[in-house]
Protein backbone atom coordinates (compact mmCIF):
# COMPACT_ATOMS: atom_id res chain seq x y z
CA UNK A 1 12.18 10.59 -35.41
CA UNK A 2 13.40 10.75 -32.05
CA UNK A 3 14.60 7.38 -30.12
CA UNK A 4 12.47 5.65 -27.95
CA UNK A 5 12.79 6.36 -23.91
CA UNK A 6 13.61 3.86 -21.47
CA UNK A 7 10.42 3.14 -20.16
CA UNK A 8 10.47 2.41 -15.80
CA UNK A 9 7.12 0.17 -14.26
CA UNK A 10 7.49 1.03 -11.03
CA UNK A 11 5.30 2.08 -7.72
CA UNK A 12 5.78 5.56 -6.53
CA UNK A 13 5.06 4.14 -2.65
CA UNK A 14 7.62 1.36 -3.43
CA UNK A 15 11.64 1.66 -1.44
CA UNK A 16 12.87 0.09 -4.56
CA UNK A 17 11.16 1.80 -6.81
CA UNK A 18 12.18 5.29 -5.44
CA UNK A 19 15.43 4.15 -5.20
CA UNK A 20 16.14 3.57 -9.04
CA UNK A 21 13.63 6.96 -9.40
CA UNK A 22 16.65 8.25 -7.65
CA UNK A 23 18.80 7.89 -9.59
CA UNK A 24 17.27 8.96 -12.76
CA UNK A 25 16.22 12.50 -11.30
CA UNK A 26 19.41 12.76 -10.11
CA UNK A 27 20.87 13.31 -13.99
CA UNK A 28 17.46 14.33 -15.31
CA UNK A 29 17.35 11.14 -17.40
CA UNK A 30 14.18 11.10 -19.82
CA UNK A 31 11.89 7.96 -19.22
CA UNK A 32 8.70 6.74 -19.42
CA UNK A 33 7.34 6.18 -15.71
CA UNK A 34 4.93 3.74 -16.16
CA UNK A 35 3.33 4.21 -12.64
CA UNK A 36 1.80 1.16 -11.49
CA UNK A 37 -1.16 2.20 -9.86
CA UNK A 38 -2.59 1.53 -13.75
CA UNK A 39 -3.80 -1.18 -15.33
CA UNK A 40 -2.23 -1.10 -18.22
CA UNK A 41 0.85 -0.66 -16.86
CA UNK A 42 0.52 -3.69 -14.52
CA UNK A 43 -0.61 -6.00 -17.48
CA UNK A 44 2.16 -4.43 -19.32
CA UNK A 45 4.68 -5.23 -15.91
CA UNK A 46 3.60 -9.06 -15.59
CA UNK A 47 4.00 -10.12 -19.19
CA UNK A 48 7.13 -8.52 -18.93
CA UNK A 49 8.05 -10.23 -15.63
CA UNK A 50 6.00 -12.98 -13.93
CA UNK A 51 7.61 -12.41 -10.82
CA UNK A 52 6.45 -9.00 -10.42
CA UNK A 53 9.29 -7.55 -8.36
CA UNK A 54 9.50 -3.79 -9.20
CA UNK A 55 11.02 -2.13 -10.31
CA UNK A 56 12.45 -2.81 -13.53
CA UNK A 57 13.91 -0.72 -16.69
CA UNK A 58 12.26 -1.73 -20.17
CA UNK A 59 14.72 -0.23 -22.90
CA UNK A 60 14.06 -1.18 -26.31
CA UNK A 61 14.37 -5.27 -26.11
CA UNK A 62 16.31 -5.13 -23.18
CA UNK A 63 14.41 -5.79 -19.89
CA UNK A 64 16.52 -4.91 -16.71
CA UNK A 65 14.89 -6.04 -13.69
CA UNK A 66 16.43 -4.79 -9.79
CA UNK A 67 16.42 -1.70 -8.51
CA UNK A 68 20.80 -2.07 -8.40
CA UNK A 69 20.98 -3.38 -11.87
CA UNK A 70 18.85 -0.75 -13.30
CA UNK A 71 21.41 1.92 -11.63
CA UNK A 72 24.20 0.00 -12.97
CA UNK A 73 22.29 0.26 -16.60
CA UNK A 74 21.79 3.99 -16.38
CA UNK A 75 25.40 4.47 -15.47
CA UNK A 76 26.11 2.91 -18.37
CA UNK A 77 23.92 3.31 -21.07
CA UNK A 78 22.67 7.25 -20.09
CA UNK A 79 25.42 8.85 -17.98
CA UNK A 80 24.70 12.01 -16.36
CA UNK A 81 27.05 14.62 -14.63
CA UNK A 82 26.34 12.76 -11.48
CA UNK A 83 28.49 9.68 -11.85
CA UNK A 84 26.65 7.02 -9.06
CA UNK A 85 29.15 4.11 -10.00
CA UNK A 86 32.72 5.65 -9.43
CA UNK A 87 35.35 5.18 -12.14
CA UNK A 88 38.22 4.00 -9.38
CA UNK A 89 37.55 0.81 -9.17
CA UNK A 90 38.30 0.62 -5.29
CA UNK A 91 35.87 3.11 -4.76
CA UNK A 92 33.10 1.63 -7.07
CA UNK A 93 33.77 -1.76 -4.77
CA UNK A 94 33.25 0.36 -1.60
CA UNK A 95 29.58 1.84 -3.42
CA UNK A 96 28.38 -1.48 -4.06
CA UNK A 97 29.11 -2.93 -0.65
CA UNK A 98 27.29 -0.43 0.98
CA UNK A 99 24.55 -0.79 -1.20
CA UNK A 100 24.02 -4.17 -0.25
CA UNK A 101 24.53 -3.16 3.46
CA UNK A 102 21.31 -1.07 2.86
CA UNK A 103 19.25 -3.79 0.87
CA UNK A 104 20.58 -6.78 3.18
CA UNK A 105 20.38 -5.06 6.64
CA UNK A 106 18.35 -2.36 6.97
CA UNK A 107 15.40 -2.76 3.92
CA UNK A 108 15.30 -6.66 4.73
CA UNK A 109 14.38 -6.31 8.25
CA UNK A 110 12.34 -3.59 7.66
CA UNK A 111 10.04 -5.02 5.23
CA UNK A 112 10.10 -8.23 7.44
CA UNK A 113 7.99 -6.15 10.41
CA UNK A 114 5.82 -4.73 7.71
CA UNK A 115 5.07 -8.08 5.93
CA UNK A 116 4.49 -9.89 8.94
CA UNK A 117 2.06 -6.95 9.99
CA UNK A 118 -0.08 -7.96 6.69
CA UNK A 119 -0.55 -11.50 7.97
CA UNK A 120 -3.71 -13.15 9.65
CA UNK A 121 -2.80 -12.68 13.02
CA UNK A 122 -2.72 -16.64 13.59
CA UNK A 123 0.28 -16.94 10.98
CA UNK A 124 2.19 -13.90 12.34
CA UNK A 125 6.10 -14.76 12.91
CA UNK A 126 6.77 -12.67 16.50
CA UNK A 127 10.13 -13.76 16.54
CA UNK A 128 11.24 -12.89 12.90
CA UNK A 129 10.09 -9.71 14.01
CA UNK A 130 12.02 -9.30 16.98
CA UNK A 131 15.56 -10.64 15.35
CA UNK A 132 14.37 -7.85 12.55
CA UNK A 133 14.35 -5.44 14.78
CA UNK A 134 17.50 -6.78 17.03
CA UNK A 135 18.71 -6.34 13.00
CA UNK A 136 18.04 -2.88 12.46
CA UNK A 137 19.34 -1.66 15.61
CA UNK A 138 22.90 -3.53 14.62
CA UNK A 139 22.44 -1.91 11.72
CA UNK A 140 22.15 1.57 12.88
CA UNK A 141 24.90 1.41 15.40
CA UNK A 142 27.14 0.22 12.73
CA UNK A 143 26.49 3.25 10.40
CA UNK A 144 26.37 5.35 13.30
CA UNK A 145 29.91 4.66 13.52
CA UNK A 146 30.52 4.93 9.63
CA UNK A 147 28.49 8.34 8.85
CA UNK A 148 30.26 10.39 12.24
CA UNK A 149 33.31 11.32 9.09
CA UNK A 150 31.27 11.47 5.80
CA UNK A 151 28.78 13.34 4.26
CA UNK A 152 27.80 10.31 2.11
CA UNK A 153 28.03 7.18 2.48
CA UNK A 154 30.91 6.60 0.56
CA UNK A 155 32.20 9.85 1.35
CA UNK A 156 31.94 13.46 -0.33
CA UNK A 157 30.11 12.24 -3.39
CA UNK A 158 26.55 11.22 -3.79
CA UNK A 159 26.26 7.70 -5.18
CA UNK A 160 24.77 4.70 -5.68
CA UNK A 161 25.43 3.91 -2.27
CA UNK A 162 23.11 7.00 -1.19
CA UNK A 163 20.45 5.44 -3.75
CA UNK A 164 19.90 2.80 -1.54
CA UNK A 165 20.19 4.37 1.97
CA UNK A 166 17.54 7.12 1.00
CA UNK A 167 14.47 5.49 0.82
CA UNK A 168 15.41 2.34 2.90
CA UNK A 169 16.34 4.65 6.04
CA UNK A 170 13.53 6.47 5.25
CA UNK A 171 10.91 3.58 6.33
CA UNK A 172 13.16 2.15 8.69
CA UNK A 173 12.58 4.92 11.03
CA UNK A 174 9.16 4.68 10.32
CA UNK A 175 9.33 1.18 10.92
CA UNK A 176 11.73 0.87 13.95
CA UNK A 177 12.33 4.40 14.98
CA UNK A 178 16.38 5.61 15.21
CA UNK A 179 17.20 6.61 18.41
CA UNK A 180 18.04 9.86 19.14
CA UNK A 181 21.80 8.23 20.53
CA UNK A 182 22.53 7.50 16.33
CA UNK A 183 22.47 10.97 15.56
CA UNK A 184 24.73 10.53 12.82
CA UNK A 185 22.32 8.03 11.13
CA UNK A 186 19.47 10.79 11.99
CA UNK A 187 21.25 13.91 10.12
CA UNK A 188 22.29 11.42 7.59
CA UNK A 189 18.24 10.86 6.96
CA UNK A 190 17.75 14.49 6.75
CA UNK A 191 20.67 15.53 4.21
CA UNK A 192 19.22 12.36 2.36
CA UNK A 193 15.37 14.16 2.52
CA UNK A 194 16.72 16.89 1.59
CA UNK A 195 18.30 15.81 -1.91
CA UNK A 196 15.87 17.31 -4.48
CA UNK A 197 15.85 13.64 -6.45
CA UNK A 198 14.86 12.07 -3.25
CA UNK A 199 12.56 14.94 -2.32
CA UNK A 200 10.68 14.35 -5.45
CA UNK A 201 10.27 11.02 -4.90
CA UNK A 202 9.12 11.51 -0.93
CA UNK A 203 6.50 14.17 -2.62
CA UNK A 204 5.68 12.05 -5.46
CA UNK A 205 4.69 8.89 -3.25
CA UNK A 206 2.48 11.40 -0.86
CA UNK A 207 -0.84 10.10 -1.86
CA UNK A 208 0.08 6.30 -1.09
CA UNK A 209 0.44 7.06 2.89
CA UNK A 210 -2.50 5.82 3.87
CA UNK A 211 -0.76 2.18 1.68
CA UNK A 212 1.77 1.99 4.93
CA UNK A 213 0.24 -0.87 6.93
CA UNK A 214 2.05 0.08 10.06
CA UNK A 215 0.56 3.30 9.74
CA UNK A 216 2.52 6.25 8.21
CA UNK A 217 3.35 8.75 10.52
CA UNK A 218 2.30 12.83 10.41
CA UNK A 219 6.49 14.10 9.28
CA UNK A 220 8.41 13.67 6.59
């Protein structure tokens, strides 16, 4: 009888979830995507985890929850020909650090303008949004700066790192537009569109446009 999959609740319209979607299409890991546009699937989700933070990796009685840890898991537990954690140590240390550059300063900020765009205009926070913003641009110049000599973020190989910048970049400009002057951020967005694993995920999370309060825009 064959073993049971690892079974991912997740949104397809979801930064986080596309990230760990990432990395799992990136060594053609088998799971269970237990999409949660469904019912089931969401009861399933909350009993699971009452904070309903998604997404998270269900394998057998294991439950791993954040989009990093779940990365970390499939490293370790299904490795792939793509290795997303390097084995040098000093390396691996770099890959983590910039994947909580991405989470921390560009994903925070960005989610900050779109949550505050969901509040009653009465409770709205104008200048959380503006230091969010005066956030992302920091951001951008800074990686600017870092991307002008790699290919990745971390260099020549695609990684964990790369995970994280994907889909977070990828509402950021949506968000807060780059400016043309970070052109190294900018072709760094494109090679990152066009990964196939991140492709799939961009294609996959198609019919949830209209879900982008800010109001998703006609590319990409």
């Amino acid at each position: 009888m064959p073993a049971a999959r690892p079974r991912l609740y997740a949104h397809p319209f979801s930064s986080y979830s596309q990230k760990a979607l990432i990395a799992l299409y990136e060594n053609q890991t088998p799971f269970d995507y237990r999409n949660l546009e469904d019912a089931q699937a969401g009861a399933e989700f909350a009993a699971l985890w009452p904070i309903r933070r998604f997404p998270i990796l269900v394998d057998g009685d294991r439950t791993v929850i954040e989009a990093t840890c779940v990365i970390e898991y499939l490293d370790l537990h299904y490795p792939g020909p793509v290795k997303l954690i390097p084995e040098d140590r000093d390396t691996a240390l770099e890959v983590r650090m910039l994947d909580r550059f991405f989470d921390n300063y560009i994903s925070t900020p960005q989610q900050k303008v779109v949550f505050d765009h969901l509040r009653p205009e009465t409770d709205r926070d104008p200048q959380g949004v503006k230091d969010a913003c005066t956030m992302l641009e920091t951001a951008y110049a800074w990686l600017d700066q870092r991307m002008a000599t790699r290919e990745w973020a971390v260099g020549t190989a695609f990684t964990l790192a790369d995970c994280a910048a994907a889909p977070f970049l990828f509402y950021a400009d949506w968000t807060h537009p780059i400016d043309a002057g970070f052109a190294h951020v900018r072709a760094y967005r494109e090679r990152l569109l066009a990964r196939p694993s991140f492709k799939r995920a961009v294609d996959e999370a198609r019919p949830y446009r209209p879900y982008f309060p800010l109001g998703a825009p006609d590319r990409d």
